[in-house]
C-alpha atoms as a PDB file:
ATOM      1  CA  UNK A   1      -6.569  -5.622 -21.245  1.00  0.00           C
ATOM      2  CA  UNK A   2      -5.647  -3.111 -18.797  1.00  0.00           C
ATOM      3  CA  UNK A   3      -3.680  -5.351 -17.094  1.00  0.00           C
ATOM      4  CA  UNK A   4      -1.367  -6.291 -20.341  1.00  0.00           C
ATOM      5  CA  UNK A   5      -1.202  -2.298 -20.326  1.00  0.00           C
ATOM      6  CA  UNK A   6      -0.168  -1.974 -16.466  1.00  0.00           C
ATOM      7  CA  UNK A   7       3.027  -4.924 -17.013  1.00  0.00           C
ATOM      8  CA  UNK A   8       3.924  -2.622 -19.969  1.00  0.00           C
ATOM      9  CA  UNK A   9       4.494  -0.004 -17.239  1.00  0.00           C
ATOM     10  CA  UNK A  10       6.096  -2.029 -15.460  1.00  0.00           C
ATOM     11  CA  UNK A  11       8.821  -2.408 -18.463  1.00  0.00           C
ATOM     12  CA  UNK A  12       8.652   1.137 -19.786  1.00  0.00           C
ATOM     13  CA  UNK A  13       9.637   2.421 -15.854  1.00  0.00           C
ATOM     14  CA  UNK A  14      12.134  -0.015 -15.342  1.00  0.00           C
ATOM     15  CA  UNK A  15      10.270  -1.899 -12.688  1.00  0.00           C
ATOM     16  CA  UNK A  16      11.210  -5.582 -12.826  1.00  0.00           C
ATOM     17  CA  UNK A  17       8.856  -8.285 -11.550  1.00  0.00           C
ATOM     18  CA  UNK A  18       9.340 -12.102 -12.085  1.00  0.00           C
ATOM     19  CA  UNK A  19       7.048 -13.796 -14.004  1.00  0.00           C
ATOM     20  CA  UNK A  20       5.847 -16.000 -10.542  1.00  0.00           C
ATOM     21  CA  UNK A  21       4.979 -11.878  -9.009  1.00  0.00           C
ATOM     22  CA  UNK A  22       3.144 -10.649 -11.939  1.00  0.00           C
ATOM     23  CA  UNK A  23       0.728 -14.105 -11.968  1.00  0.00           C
ATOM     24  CA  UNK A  24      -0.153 -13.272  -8.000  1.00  0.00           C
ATOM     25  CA  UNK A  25      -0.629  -9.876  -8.919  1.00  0.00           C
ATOM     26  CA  UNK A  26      -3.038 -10.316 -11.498  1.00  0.00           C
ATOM     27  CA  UNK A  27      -5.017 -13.301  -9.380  1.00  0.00           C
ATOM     28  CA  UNK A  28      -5.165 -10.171  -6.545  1.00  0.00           C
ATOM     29  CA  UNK A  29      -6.503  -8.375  -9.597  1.00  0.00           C
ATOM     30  CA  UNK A  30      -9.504 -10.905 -10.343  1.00  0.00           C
ATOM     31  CA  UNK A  31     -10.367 -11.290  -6.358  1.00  0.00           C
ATOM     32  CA  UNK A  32     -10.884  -7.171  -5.594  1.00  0.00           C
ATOM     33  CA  UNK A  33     -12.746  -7.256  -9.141  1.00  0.00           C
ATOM     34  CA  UNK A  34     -14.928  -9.810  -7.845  1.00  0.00           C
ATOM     35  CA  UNK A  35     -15.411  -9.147  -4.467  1.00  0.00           C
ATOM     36  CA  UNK A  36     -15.887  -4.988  -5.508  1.00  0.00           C
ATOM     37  CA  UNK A  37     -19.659  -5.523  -6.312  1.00  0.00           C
ATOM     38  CA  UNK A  38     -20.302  -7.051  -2.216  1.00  0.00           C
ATOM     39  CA  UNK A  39     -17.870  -5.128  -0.475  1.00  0.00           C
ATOM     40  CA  UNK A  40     -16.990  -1.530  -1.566  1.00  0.00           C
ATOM     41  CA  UNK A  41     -13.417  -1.681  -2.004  1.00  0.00           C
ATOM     42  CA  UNK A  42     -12.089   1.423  -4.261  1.00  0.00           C
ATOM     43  CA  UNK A  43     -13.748   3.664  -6.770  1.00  0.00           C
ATOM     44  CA  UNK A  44     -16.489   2.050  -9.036  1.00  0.00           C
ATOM     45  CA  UNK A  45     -16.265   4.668 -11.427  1.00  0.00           C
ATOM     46  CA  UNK A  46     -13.465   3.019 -14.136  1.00  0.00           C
ATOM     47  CA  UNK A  47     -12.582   0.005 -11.805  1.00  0.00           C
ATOM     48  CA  UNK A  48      -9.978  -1.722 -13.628  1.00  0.00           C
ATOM     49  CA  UNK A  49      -8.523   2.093 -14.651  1.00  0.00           C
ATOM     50  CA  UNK A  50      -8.387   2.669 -10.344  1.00  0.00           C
ATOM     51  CA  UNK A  51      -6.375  -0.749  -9.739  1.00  0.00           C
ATOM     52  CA  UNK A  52      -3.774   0.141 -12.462  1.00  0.00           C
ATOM     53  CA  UNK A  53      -3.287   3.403 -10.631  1.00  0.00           C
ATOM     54  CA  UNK A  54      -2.950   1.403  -7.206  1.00  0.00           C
ATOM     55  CA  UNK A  55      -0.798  -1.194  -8.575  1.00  0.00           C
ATOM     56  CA  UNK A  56       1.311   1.230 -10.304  1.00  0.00           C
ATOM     57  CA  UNK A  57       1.730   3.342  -6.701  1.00  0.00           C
ATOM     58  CA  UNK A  58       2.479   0.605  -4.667  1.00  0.00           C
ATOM     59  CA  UNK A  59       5.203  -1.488  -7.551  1.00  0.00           C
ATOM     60  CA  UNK A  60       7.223   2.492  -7.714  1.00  0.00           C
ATOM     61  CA  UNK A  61       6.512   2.183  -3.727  1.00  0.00           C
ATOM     62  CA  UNK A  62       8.602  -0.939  -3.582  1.00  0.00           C
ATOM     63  CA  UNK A  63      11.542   0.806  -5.407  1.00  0.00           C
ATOM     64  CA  UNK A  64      11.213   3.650  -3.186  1.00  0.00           C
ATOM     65  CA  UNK A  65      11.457   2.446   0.173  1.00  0.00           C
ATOM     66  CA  UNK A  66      14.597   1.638   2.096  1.00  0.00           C
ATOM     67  CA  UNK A  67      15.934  -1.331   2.731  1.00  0.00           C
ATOM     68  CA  UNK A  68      13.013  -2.807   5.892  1.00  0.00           C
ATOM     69  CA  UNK A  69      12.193  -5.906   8.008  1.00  0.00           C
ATOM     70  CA  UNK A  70       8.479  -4.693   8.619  1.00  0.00           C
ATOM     71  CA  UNK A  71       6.204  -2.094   6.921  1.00  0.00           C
ATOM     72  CA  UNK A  72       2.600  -1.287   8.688  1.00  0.00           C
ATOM     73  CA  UNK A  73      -0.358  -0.240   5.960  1.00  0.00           C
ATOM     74  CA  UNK A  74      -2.129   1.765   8.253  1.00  0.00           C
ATOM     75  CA  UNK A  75      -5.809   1.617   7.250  1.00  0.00           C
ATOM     76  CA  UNK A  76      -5.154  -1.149   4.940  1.00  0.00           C
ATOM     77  CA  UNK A  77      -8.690  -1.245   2.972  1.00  0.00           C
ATOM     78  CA  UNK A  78      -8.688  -2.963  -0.143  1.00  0.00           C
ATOM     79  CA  UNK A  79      -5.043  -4.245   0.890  1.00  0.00           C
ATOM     80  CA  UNK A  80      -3.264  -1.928  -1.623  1.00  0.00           C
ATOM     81  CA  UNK A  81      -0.046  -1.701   0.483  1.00  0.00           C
ATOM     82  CA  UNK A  82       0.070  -4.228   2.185  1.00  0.00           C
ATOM     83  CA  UNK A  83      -0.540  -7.462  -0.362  1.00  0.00           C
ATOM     84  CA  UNK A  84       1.133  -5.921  -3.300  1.00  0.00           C
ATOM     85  CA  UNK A  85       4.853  -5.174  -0.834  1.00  0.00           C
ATOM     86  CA  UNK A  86       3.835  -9.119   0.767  1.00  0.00           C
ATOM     87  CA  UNK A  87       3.501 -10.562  -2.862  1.00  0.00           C
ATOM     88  CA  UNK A  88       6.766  -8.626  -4.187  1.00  0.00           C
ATOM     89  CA  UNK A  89       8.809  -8.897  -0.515  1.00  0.00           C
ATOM     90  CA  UNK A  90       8.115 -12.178   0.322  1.00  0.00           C
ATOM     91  CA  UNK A  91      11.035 -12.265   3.049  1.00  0.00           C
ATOM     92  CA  UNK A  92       9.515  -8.738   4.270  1.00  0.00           C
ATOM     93  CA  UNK A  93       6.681  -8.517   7.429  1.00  0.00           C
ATOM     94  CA  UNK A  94       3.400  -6.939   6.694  1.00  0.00           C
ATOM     95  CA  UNK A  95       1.015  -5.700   9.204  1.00  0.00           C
ATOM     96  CA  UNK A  96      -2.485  -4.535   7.649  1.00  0.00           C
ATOM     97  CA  UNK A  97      -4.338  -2.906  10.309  1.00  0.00           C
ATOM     98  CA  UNK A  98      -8.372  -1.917   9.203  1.00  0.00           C
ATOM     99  CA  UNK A  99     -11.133  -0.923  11.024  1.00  0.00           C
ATOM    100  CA  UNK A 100     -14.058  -2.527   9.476  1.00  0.00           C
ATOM    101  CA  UNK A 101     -14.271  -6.207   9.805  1.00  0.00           C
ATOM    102  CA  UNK A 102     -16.126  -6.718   6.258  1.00  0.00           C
ATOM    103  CA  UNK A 103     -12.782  -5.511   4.658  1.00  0.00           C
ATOM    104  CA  UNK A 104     -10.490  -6.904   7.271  1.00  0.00           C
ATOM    105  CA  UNK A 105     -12.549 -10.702   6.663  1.00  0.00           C
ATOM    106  CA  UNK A 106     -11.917  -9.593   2.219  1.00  0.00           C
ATOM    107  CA  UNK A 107      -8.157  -8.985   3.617  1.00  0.00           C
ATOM    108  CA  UNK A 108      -8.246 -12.475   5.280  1.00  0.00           C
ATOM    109  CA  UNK A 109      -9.836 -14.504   2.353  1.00  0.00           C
ATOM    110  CA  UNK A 110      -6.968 -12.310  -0.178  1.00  0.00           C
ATOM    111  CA  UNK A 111      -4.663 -13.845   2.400  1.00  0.00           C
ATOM    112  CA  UNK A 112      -5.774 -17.409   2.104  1.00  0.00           C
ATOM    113  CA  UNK A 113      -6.100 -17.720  -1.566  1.00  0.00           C
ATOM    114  CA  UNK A 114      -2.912 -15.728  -2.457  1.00  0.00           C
ATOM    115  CA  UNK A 115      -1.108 -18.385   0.092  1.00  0.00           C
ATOM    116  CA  UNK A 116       0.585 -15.377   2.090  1.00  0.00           C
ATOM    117  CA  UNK A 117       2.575 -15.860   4.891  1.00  0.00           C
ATOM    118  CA  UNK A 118       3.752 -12.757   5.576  1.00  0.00           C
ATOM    119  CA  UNK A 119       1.182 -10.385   6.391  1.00  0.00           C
ATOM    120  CA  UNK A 120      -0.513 -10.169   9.844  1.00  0.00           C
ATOM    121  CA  UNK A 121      -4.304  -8.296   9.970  1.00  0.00           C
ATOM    122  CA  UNK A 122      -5.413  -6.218  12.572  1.00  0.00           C
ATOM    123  CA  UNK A 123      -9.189  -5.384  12.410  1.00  0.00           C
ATOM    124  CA  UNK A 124      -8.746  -2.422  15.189  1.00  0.00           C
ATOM    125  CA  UNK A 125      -8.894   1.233  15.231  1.00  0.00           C
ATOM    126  CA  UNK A 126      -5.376   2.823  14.120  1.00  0.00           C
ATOM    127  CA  UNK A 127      -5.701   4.558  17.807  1.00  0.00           C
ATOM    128  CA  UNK A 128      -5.312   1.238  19.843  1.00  0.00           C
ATOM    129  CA  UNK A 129      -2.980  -0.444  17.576  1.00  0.00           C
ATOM    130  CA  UNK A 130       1.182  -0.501  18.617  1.00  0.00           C
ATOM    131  CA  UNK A 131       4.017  -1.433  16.828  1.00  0.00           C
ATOM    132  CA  UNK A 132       7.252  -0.682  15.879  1.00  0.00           C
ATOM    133  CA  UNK A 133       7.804  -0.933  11.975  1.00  0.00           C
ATOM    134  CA  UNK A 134      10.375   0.467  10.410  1.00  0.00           C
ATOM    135  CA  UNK A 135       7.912   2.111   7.804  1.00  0.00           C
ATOM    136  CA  UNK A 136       4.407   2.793   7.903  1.00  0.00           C
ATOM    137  CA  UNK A 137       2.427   3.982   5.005  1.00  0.00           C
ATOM    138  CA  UNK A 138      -1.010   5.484   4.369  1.00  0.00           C
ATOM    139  CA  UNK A 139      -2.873   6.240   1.340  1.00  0.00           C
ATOM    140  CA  UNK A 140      -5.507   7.660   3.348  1.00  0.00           C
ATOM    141  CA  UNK A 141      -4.944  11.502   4.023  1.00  0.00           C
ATOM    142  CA  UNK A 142      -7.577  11.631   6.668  1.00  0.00           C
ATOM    143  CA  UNK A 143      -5.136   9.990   8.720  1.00  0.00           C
ATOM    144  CA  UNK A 144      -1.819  12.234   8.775  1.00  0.00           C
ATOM    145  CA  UNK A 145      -2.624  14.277  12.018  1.00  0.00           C
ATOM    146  CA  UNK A 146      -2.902  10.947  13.613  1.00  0.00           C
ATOM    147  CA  UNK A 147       0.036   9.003  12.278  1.00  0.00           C
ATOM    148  CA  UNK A 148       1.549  12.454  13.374  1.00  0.00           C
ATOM    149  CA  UNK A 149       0.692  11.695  16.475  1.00  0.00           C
ATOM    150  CA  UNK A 150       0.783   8.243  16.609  1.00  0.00           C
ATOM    151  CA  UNK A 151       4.432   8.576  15.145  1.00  0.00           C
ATOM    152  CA  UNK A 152       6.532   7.077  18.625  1.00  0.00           C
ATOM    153  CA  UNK A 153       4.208   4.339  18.989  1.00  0.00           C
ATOM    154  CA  UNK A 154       3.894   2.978  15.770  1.00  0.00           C
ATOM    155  CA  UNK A 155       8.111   3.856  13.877  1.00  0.00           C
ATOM    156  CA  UNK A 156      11.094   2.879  15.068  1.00  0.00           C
ATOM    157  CA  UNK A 157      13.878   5.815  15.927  1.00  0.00           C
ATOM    158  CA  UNK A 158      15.125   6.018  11.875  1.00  0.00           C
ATOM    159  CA  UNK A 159      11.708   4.515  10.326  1.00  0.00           C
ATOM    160  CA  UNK A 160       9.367   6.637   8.276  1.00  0.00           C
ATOM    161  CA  UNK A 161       6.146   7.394   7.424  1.00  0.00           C
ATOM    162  CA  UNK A 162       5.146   7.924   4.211  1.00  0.00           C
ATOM    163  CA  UNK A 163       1.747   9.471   3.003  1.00  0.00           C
ATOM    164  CA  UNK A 164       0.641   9.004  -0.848  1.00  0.00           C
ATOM    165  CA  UNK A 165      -0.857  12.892  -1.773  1.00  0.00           C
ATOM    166  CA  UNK A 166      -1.686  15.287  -4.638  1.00  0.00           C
ATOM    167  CA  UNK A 167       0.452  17.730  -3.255  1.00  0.00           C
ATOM    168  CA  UNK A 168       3.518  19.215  -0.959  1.00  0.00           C
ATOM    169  CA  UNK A 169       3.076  18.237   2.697  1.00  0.00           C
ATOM    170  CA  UNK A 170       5.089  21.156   5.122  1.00  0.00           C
ATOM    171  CA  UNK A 171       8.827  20.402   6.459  1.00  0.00           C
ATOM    172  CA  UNK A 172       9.926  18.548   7.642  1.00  0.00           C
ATOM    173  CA  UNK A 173       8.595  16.144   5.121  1.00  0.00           C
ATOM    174  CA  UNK A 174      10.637  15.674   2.303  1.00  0.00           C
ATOM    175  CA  UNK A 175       8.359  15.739  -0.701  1.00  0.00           C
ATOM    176  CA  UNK A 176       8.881  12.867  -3.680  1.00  0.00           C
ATOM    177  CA  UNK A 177       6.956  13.524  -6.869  1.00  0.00           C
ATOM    178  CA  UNK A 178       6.465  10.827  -9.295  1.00  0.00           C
ATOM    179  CA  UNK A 179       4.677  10.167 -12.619  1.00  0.00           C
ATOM    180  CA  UNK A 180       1.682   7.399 -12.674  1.00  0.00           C
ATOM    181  CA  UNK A 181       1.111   6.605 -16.415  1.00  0.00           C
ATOM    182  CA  UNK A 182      -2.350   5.885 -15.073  1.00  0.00           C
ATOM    183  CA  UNK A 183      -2.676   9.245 -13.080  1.00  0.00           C
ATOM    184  CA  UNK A 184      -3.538  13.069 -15.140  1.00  0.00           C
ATOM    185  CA  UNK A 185      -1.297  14.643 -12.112  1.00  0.00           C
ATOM    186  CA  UNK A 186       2.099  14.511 -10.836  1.00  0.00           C
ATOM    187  CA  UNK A 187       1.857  12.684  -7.038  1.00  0.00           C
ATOM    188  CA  UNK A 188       4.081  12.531  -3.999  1.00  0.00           C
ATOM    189  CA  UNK A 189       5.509  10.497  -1.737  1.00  0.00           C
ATOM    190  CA  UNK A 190       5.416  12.302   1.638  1.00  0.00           C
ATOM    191  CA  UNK A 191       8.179  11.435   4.015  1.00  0.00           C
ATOM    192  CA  UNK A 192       8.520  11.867   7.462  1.00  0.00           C
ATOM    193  CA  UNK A 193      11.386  10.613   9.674  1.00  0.00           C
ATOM    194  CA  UNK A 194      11.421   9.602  12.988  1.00  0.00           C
ATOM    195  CA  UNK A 195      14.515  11.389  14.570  1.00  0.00           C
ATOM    196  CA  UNK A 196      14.019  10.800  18.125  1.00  0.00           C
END
């Protein structure tokens, strides 16, 4: 019943999802628990105690972020990011960019049976993809020094970039901490703007 426990969150925090929302959520739920013994998709250790952590990072996420037309999840994986903002944003543009084609194809098939319009996947290497979102977020913090650098190519002048981490990052981010029920630790949003 962790997911009965997660849309308690949900209430207790003050973060209000429709009825319609919460059913897609928990049928994205059921596929990544299915398709987590083929494809290795997030930590097996406590799986359904990992996906209410994600799904409680990305729903705060949503209340977060400034008012967008597109968001890139830059190494998009199990589709954290990207599906969760698609199913809650359904007006909103999503562009999941991955690496490996087995979870790029799982991104596809989440895609098709969710009936989502509005996300786009890229099965490329972060370093030849180009875009310009107004956010882009990573949970991934193997990839800052490269969305660093990446920054101009991929954020329009004013968008951010926002890394999920256990700690501070340096200025200029500005540094976000926030309480996961699901999560020991306090975590941060990281957030970087593009000034120029």
């Amino acid at each position: 019943m962790i997911f009965e426990e997660l849309k308690s969150a949900f209430i207790r925090n003050n973060l209000d999802i429709d009825e319609e929302k919460v059913s897609k959520l928990k049928d994205y739920w059921d596929i990544l628990l299915f398709y987590q013994n083929r494809i290795h998709l997030f930590s097996k250790k406590s799986p359904k105690e990992e996906l209410a952590r994600q799904f409680f990072d990305i729903v705060l996420l949503n209340v977060f972020l400034p008012n967008y037309k597109e968001l890139v999840d830059a190494g998009a994986g199990a589709g954290f990011v990207g599906i969760i903002l698609s199913i809650l944003n359904p007006k909103k543009q999503y562009l999941l960019v991955e690496r490996s084609k087995k979870k790029g194809d799982f991104l596809d098939v989440v895609r098709i049976k969710l009936d989502i319009s509005n996300i786009d996947i890229f099965i490329t290497d972060l370093e030849h993809f180009n875009s310009e979102a107004d956010v882009v977020v990573s949970k991934a913090s193997c990839m800052r020094d490269l969305l660093e650098n990446k920054m101009m190519e991929l954020i329009k002048v004013g968008g951010i970039l926002v890394h999920f981490t256990g700690s501070t990052l340096p200025p200029p981010y500005k540094n976000y901490p926030f309480k996961n029920p699901f999560r020991d630790n306090i975590s941060y949003l990281s957030v970087l703007e593009r000034v120029v």
